[in-house]
Protein backbone atom coordinates (compact mmCIF):
# COMPACT_ATOMS: atom_id res chain seq x y z
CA UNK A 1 50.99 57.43 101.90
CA UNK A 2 48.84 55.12 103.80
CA UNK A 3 50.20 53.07 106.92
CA UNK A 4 48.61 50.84 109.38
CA UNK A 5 48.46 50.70 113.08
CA UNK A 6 46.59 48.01 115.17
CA UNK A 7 44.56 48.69 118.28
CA UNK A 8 41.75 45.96 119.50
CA UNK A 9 38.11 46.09 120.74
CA UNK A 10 36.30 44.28 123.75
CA UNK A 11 33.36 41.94 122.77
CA UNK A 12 32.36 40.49 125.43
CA UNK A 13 35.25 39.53 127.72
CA UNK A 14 37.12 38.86 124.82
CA UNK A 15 39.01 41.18 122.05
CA UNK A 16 38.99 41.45 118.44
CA UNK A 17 41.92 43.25 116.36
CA UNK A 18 41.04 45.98 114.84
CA UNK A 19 42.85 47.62 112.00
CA UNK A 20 43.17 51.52 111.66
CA UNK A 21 44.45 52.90 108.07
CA UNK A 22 45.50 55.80 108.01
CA UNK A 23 45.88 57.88 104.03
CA UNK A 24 47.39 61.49 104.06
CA UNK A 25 46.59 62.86 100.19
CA UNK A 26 46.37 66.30 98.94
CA UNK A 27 43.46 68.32 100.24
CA UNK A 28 41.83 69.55 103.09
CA UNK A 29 39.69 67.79 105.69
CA UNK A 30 39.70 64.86 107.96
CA UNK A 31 37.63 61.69 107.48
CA UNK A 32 37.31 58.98 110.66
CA UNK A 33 35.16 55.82 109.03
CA UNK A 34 34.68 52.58 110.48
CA UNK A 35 31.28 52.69 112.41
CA UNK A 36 33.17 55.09 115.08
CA UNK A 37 31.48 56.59 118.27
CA UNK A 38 31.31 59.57 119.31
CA UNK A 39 34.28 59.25 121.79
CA UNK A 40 36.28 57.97 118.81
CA UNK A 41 34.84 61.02 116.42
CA UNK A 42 36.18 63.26 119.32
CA UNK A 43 39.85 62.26 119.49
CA UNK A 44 40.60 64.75 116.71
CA UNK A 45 40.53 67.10 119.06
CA UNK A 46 42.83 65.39 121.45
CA UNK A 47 45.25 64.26 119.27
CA UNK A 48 45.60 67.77 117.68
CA UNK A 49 45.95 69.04 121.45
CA UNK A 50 48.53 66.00 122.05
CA UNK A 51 50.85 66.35 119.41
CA UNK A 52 51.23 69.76 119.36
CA UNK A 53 52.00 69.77 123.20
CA UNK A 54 55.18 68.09 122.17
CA UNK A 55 56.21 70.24 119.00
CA UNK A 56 54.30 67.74 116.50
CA UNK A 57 50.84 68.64 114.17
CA UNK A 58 48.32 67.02 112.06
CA UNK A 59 49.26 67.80 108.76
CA UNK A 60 47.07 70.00 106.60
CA UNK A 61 46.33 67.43 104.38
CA UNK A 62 43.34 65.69 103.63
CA UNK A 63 43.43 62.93 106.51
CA UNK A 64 41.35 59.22 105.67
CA UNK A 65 41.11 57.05 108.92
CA UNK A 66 39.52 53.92 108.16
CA UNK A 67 38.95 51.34 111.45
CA UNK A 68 38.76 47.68 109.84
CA UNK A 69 36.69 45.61 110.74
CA UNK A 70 34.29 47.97 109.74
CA UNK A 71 30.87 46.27 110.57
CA UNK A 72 32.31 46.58 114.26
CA UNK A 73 31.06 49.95 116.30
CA UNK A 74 33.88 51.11 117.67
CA UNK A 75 33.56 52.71 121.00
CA UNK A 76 35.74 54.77 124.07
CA UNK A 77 38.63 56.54 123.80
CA UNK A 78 41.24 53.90 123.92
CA UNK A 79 42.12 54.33 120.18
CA UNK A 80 43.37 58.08 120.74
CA UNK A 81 47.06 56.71 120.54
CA UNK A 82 46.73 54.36 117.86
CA UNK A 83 45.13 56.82 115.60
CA UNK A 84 47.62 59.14 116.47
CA UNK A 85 50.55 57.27 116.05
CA UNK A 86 48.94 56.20 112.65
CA UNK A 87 49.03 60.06 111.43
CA UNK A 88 52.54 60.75 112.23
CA UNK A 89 53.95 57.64 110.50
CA UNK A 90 52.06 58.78 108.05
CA UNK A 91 53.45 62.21 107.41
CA UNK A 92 57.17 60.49 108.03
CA UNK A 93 57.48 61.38 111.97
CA UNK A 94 57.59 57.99 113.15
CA UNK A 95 58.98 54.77 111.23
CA UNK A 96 56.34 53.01 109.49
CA UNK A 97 58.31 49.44 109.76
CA UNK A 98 57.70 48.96 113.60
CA UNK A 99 53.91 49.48 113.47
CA UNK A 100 52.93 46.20 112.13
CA UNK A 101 54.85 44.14 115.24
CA UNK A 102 52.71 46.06 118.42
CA UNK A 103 49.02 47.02 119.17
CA UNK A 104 49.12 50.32 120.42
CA UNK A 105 46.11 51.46 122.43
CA UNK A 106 45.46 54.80 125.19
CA UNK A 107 44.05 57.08 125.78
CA UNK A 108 45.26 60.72 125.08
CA UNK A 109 45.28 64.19 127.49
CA UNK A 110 45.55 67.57 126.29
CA UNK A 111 49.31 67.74 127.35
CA UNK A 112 50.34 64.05 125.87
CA UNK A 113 49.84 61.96 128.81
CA UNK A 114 48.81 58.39 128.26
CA UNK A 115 45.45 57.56 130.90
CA UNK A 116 44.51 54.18 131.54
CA UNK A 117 42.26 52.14 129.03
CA UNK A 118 39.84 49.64 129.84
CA UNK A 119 39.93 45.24 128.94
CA UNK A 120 43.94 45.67 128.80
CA UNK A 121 43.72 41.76 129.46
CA UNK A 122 41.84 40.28 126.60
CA UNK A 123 43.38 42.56 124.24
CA UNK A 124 46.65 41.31 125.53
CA UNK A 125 45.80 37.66 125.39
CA UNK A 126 44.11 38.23 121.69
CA UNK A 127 47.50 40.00 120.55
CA UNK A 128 49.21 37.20 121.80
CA UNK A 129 47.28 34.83 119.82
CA UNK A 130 47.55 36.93 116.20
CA UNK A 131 51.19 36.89 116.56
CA UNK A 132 52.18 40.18 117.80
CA UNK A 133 55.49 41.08 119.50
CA UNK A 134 53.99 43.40 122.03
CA UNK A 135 51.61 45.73 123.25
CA UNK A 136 52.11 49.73 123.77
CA UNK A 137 49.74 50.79 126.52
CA UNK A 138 49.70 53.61 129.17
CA UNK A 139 52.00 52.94 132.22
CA UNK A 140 49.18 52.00 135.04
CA UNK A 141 47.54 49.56 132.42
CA UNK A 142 51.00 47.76 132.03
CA UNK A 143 51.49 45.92 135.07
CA UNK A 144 47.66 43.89 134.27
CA UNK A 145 49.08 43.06 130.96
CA UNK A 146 52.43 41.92 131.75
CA UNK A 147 50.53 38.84 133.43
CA UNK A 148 50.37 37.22 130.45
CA UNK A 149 53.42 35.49 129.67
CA UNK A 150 55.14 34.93 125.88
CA UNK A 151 54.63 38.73 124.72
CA UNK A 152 56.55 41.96 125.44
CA UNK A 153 55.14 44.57 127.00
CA UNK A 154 55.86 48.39 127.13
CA UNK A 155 54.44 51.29 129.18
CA UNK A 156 54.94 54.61 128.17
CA UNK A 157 53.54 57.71 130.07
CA UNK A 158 53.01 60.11 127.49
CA UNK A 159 53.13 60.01 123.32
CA UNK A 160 56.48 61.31 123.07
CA UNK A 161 57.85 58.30 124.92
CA UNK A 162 55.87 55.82 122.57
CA UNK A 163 57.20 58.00 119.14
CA UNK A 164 60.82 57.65 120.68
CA UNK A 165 60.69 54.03 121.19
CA UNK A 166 59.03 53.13 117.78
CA UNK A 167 62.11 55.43 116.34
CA UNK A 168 64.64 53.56 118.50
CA UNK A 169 64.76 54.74 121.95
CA UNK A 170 65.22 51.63 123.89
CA UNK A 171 62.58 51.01 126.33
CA UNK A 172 62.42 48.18 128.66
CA UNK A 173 59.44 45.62 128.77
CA UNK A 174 57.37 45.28 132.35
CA UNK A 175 57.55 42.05 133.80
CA UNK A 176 55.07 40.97 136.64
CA UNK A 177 55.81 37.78 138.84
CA UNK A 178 52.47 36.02 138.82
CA UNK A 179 53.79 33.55 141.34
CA UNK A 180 54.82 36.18 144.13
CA UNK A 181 51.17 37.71 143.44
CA UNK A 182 49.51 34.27 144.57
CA UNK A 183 51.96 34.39 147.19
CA UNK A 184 50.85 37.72 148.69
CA UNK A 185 47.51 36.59 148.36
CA UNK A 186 47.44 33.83 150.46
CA UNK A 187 45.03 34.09 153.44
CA UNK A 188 45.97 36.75 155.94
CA UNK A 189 43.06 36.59 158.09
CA UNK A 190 41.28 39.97 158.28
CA UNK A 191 37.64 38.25 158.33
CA UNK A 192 38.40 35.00 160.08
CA UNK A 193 35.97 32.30 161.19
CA UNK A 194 37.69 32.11 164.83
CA UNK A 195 35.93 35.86 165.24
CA UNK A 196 32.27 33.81 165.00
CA UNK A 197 31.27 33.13 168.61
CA UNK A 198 28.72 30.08 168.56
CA UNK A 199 26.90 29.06 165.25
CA UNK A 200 28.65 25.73 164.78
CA UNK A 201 25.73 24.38 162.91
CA UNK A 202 26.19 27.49 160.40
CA UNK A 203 29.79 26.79 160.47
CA UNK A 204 29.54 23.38 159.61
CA UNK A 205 27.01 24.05 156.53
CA UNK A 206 29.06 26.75 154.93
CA UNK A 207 32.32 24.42 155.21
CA UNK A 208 29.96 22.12 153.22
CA UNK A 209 28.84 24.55 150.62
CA UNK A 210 32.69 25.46 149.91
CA UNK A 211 33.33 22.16 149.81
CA UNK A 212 31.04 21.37 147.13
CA UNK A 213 30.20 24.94 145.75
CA UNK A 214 26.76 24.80 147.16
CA UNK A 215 24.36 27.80 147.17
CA UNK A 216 23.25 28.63 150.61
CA UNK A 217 20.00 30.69 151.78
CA UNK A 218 20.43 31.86 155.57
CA UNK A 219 17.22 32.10 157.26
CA UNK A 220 17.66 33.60 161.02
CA UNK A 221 16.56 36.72 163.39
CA UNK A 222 18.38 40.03 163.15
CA UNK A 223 21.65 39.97 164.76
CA UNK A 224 21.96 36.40 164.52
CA UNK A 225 24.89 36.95 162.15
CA UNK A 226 24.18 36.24 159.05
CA UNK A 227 25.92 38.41 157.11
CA UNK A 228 29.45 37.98 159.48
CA UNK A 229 29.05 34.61 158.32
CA UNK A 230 28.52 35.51 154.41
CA UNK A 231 31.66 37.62 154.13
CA UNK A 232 33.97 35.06 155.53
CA UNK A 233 33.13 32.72 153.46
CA UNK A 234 35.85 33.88 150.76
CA UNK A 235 38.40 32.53 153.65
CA UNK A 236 37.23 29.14 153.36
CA UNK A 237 37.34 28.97 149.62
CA UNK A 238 40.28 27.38 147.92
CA UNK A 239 43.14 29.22 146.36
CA UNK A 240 42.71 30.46 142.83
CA UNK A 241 44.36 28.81 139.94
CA UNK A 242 45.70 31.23 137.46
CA UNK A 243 43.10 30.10 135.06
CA UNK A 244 40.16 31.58 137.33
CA UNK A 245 42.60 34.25 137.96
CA UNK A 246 42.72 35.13 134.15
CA UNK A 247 39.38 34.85 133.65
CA UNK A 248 38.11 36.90 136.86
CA UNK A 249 40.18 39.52 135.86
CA UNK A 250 39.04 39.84 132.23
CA UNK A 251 35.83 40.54 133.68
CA UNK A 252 36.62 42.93 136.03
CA UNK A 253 39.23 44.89 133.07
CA UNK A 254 36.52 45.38 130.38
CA UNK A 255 33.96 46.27 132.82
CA UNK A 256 36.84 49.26 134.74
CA UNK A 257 36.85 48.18 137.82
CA UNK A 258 40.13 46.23 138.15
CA UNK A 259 42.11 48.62 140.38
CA UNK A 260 45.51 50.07 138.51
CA UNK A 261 47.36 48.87 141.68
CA UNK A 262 45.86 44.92 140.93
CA UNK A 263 47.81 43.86 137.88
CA UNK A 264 45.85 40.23 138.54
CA UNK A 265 42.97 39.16 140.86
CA UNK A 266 44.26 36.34 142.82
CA UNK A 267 41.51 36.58 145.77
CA UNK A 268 37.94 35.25 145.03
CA UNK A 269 36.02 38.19 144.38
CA UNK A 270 32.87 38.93 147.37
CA UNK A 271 29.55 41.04 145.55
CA UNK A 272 27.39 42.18 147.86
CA UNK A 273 24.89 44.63 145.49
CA UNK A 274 21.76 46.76 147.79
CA UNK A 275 18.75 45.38 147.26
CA UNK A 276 17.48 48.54 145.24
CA UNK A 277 19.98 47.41 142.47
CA UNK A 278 18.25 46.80 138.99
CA UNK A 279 17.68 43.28 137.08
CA UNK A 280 20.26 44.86 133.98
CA UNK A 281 22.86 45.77 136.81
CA UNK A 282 22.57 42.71 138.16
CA UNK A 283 22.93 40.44 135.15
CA UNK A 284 24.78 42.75 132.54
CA UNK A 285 23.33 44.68 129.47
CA UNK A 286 22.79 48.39 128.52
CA UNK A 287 22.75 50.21 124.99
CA UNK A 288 26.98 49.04 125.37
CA UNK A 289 26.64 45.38 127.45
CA UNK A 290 28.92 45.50 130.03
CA UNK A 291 29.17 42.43 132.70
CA UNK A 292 26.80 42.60 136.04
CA UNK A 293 27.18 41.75 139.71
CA UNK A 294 26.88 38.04 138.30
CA UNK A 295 29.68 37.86 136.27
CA UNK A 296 32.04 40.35 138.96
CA UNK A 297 31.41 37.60 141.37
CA UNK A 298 32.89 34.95 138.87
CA UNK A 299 34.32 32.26 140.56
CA UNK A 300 33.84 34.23 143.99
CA UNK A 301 31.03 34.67 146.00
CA UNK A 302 27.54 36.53 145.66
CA UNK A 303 25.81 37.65 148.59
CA UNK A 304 22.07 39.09 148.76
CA UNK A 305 21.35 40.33 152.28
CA UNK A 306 17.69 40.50 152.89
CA UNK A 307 16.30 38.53 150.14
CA UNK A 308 12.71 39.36 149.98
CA UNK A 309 13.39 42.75 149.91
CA UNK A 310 14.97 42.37 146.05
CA UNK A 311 12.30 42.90 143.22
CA UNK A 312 10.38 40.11 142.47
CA UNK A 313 12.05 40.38 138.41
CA UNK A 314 15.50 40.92 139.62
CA UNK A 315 15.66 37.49 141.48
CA UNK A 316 13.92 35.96 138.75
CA UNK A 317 17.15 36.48 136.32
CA UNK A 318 18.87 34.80 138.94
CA UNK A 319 17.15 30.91 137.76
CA UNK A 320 19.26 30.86 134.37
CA UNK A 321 22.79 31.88 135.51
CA UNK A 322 22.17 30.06 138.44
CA UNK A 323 21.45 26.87 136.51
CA UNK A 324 23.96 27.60 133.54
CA UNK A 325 26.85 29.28 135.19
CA UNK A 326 26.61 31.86 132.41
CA UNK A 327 24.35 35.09 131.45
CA UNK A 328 23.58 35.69 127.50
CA UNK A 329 22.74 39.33 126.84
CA UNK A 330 21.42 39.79 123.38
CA UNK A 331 20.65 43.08 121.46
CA UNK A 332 19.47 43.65 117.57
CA UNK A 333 22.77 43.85 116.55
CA UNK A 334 25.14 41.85 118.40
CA UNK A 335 25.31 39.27 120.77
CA UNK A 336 27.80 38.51 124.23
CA UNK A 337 28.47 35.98 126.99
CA UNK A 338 29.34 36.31 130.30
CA UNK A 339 30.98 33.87 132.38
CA UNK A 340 29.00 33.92 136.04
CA UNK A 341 30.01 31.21 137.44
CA UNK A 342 29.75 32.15 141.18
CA UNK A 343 28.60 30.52 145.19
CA UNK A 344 25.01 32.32 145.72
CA UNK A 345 24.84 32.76 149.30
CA UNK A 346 21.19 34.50 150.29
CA UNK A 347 19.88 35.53 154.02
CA UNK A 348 16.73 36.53 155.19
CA UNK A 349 14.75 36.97 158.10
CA UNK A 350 11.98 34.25 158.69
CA UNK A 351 9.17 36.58 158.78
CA UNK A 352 8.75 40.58 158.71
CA UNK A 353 9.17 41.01 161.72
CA UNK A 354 12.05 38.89 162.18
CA UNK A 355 11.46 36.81 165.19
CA UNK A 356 9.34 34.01 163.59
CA UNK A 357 10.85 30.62 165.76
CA UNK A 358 13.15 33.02 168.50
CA UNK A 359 13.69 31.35 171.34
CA UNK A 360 13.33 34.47 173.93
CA UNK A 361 11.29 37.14 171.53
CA UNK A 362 7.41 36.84 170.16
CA UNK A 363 6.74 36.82 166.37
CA UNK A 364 4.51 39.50 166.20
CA UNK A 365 3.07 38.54 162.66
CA UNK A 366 0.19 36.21 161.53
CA UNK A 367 0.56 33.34 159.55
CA UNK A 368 -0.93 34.59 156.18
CA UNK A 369 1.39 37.47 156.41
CA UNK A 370 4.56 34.81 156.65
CA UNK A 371 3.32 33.32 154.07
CA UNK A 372 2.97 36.66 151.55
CA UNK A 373 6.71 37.04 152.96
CA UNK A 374 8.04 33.81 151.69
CA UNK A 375 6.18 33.80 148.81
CA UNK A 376 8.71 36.73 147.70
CA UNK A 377 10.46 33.98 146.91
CA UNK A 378 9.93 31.77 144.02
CA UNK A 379 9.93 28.03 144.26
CA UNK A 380 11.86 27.72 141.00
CA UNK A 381 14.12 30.50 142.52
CA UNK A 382 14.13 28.34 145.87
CA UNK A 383 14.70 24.79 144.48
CA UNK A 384 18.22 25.94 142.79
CA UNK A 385 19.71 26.74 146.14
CA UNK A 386 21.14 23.71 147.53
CA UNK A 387 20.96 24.38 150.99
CA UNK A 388 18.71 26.24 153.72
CA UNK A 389 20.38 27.57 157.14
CA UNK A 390 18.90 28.87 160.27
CA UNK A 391 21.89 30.70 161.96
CA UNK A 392 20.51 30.73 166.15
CA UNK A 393 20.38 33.85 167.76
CA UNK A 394 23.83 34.25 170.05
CA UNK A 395 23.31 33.81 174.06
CA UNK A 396 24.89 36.04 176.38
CA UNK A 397 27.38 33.48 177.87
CA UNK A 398 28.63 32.48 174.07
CA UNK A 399 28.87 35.92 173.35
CA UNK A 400 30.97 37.05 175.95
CA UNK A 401 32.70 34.05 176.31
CA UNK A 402 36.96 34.13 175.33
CA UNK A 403 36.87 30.13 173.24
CA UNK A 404 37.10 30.62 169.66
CA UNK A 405 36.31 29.02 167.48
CA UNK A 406 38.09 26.46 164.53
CA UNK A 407 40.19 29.22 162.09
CA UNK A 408 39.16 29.95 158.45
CA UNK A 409 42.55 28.47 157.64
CA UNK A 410 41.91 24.98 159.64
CA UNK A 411 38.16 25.10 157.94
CA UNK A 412 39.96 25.74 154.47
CA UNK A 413 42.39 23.11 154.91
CA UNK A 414 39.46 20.32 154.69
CA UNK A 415 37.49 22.01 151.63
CA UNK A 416 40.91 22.37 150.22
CA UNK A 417 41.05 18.37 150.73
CA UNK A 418 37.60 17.76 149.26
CA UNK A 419 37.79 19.83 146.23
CA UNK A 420 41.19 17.97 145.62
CA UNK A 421 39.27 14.47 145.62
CA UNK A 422 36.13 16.12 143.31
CA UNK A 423 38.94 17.78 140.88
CA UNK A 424 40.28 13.92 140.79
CA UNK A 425 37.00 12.72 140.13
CA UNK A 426 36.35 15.55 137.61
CA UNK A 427 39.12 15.20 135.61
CA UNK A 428 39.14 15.41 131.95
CA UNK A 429 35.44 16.96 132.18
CA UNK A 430 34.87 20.28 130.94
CA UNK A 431 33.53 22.94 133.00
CA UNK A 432 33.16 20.66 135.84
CA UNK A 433 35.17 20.90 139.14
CA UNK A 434 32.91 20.25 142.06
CA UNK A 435 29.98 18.74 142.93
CA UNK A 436 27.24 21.56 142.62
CA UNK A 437 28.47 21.33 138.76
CA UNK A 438 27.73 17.79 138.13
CA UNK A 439 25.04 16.91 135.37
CA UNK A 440 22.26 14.30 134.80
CA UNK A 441 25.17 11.83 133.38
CA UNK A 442 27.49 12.61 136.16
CA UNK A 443 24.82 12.96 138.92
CA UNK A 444 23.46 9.25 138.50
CA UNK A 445 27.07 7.88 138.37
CA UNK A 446 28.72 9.37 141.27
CA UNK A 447 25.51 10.16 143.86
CA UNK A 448 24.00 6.56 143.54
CA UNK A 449 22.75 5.25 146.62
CA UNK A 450 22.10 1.40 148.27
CA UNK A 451 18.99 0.05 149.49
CA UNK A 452 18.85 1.75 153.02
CA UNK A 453 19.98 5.16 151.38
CA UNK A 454 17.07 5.03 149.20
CA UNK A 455 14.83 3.76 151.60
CA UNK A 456 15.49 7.26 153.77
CA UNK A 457 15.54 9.13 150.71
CA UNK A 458 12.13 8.40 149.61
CA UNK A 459 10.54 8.49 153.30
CA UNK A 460 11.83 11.82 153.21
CA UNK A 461 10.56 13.17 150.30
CA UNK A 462 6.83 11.62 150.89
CA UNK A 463 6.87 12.68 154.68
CA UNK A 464 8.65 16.32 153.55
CA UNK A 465 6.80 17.26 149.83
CA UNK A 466 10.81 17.65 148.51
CA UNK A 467 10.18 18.45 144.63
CA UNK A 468 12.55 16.39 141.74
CA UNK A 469 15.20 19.25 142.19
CA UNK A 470 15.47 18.92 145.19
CA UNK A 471 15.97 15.36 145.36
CA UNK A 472 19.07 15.93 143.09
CA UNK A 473 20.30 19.02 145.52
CA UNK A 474 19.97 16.39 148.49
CA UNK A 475 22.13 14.24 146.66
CA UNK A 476 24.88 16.41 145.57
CA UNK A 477 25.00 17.99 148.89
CA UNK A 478 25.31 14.54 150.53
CA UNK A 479 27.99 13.40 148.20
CA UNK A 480 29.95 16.32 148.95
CA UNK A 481 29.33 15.76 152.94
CA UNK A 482 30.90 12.20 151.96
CA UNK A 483 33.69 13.54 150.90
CA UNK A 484 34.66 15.42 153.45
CA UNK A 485 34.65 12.28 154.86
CA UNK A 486 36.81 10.74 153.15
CA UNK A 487 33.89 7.86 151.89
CA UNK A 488 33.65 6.80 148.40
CA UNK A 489 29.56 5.92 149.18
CA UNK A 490 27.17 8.40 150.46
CA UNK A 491 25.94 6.75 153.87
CA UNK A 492 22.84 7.32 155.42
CA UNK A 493 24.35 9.83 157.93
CA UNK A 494 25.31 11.75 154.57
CA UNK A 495 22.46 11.78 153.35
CA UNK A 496 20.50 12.71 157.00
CA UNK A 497 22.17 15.56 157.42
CA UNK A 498 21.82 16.51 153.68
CA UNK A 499 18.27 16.53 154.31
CA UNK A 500 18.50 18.38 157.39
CA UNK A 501 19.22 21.19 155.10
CA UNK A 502 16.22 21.49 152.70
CA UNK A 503 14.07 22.84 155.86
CA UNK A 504 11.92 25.33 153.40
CA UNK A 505 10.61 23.08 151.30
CA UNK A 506 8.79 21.56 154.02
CA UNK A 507 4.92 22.32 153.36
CA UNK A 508 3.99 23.82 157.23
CA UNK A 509 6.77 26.10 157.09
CA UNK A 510 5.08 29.47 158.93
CA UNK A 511 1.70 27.96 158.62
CA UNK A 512 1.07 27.76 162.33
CA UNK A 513 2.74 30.56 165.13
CA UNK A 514 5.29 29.19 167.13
């Protein structure tokens, strides 16, 4: 008798069906085909272990699995319940008729148990899309499934409870309010702006850069607060839709580290990797590609802390995701995309020593050796980040002072306002939702300047050495500055402060000691 069951397989951060036949003939032995791993190869052992926890056994029969599609390397453990279920319809202990209507995937323990299986999401969305009724899965995978609306599904703890419910046992479906989970999510104000004492210059530029989805470099002395300032900038973001919700949390299910009590990610994920961390961590890839920091920080934020300090060919990756808002990692045999769209927020100190420009404290280092430091940097690298900050070291008095400052929720408020007038201007264009995004077409229609603007553009860049990227960073940063307020033209003062924030690309930077 041969049956089918239907499990699915990640590619990427999407899923693809996969097929498993299962024969039972006369003979002895048991055959797993398909291009199967190891892990796969190994749940013979499980099963066996599985089933007969609960009174069931593999018949003594000779056993032909065959996973379909077959060119398709098969990998994990996930497919220890579909195979499983697939031998006991097969010898008559579960009804046959039911298979074809769910894709059944877990992982099995010794005594029966169901654990938790990897990209529950995408395979969810792709059984949606082939028509299936529902999805059997493991009971802490259920809850990230049962985001997507339009299919049933059912968690079971152990094997028994799946074999009872594809024999009849009613079981009920789990249902997740996506709504309440955006609701819980809203702001509550554990990192919060108003805890920043001074900086309003810093402030100002990072409620700039969420405004527009600018990448930032922060340039100041240690203890100036650089990174305070990095990890509250998630509080000034705007909300997630439940489209960057979906597709944030895809990445973070097929890569495991969506936690079982997060059925959907609904805050804008914050990376902050070591500097030690390697160029295929950072970017994705491996023997098995699996997504990097780039694509965890999806629609969120990415945040290297001492810049310099990264290997020279792990910030080099950085030019092509930063430009395309997407990572391709290629092998001999296969082919995958990330997503990695993400805000690139960088700090550094201006020199090795750190005090480079302090107002109270001596650079101790000499110009060449400033130089060597920024040169850790490459211009390409450079001339993709939109804007260049130099957080002031804190005084005394604004330190200790008790006036804080504007709230991350006020600050939000007016990038929320922004965005809303980009998404309007936006509309209809793929891929495109704020300004940083904005192409050569939609660049020289929305950022075009008058007579005076162009006038102090061009003195700039002759007095300044700005490079052609640049120019266009200027302008996308000043168009965004114009929105926030509230002009339809970018107006000189847009475009002066714009500049104001391109300070590396000036040619005497640490050529001459303060």
């Amino acid at each position: 008798m041969i049956v089918k069951t239907f499990g699915s397989c990640t590619y990427g951060i999407h899923a693809i069906t996969i097929t498993v036949e299962v024969s039972v003939e006369i003979g002895v032995n048991f055959y797993l085909v398909g291009l199967p791993d190891s892990a796969v190869k190994e749940s013979q052992q499980r099963i066996a272990s599985a089933l007969g926890y609960y009174g069931y056994r593999i018949p003594g029969k000779r056993i032909i699995i065959n996973m379909a599609p077959a060119d398709i390397r098969k990998e994990g453990s996930a497919y220890d319940l579909t195979i499983a279920i697939g031998i006991l319809a097969a010898s008559g202990k579960v009804k046959a008729d039911a298979l074809g209507r769910f894709v059944i995937m877990g992982e099995l323990s010794l005594d029966g148990k169901l654990k938790p299986v990897r990209g529950v999401l995408p395979i969810t969305l792709e059984a949606k899309k082939q028509g299936f009724e529902g999805v059997l899965l493991p009971q802490s995978n259920a809850s990230e499934a049962a985001v997507v609306d339009g299919i049933a599904v059912y968690g079971a703890q152990t094997i028994k409870e799946v074999v009872d419910f594809l024999n009849g046992t009613p079981m009920q479906p789990v249902r997740v309010d996506t709504q309440r989970l955006f609701t819980q999510a809203a702001y509550a104000g554990e990192l919060d702006f108003s805890d920043v004492r001074g900086q309003e210059n810093a402030k100002r530029a990072l409620e700039i850069a969420a405004a527009g989805g600018h990448n930032v470099i922060m340039i100041g002395s240690p203890g100036s607060g650089k990174t305070m300032l990095a990890k509250r900038m998630p509080s000034i973001l705007p909300p997630m839709t439940l489209e960057e919700a979906l597709e944030t949390t895809k990445i973070h299910s097929v890569s495991g580290k969506l936690p079982h009590d997060v059925p959907l990610m609904t805050s804008r994920p914050f990376r902050a990797p070591h500097h030690t961390i390697s160029d295929v961590a950072l970017v994705g890839g491996g023997s098995h590609p699996m997504p990097g920091e780039i694509s965890l920080a999806h629609h969120g934020v990415l945040f290297l802390d001492e810049l310099p300090e990264f290997k020279r060919s792990v910030l080099e990756v950085l030019r092509q995701p930063l430009e395309d808002r997407c990572v391709t990692v290629s092998r001999s045999k296969m082919s995958v995309e990330y997503p990695a769209s993400f805000m690139f927020i960088a700090a550094m100190n201006p020199c090795p020593c750190g005090y480079y420009g302090h107002p109270d404290k001596k650079c101790a280092c000499q110009p060449q050796r400033i130089q060597q430091y920024m040169h850790k940097i490459s211009g390409p690298l450079l001339d993709r980040i939109d804007m260049h900050i130099f957080p002031y070291s804190i005084r005394q008095e604004e330190l200790l002072g008790r006036k804080k400052g504007e709230s991350s929720l006020q600050i939000r408020e007016r990038v929320v306002k922004a965005r809303k007038i980009q998404e309007a201007r936006f509309k209809g264009i793929p891929g495109v939702y704020c300004n940083a995004q904005m192409g050569e077409r939609l660049f020289r229609q929305y950022c075009d300047l008058d007579a005076s603007g162009r006038q102090l553009l061009k003195h700039a860049m002759e007095k300044l050495g700005f490079s052609a990227r640049a120019y266009n960073r200027i302008l996308k940063v000043a168009r965004t500055i114009a929105d926030l307020d509230g002009q339809e033209r970018i107006l000189p003062q847009h475009l002066s402060e714009a500049v104001g924030y391109r300070n590396l690309d000036r040619e005497n930077w640490g050529k001459e000691k303060p």
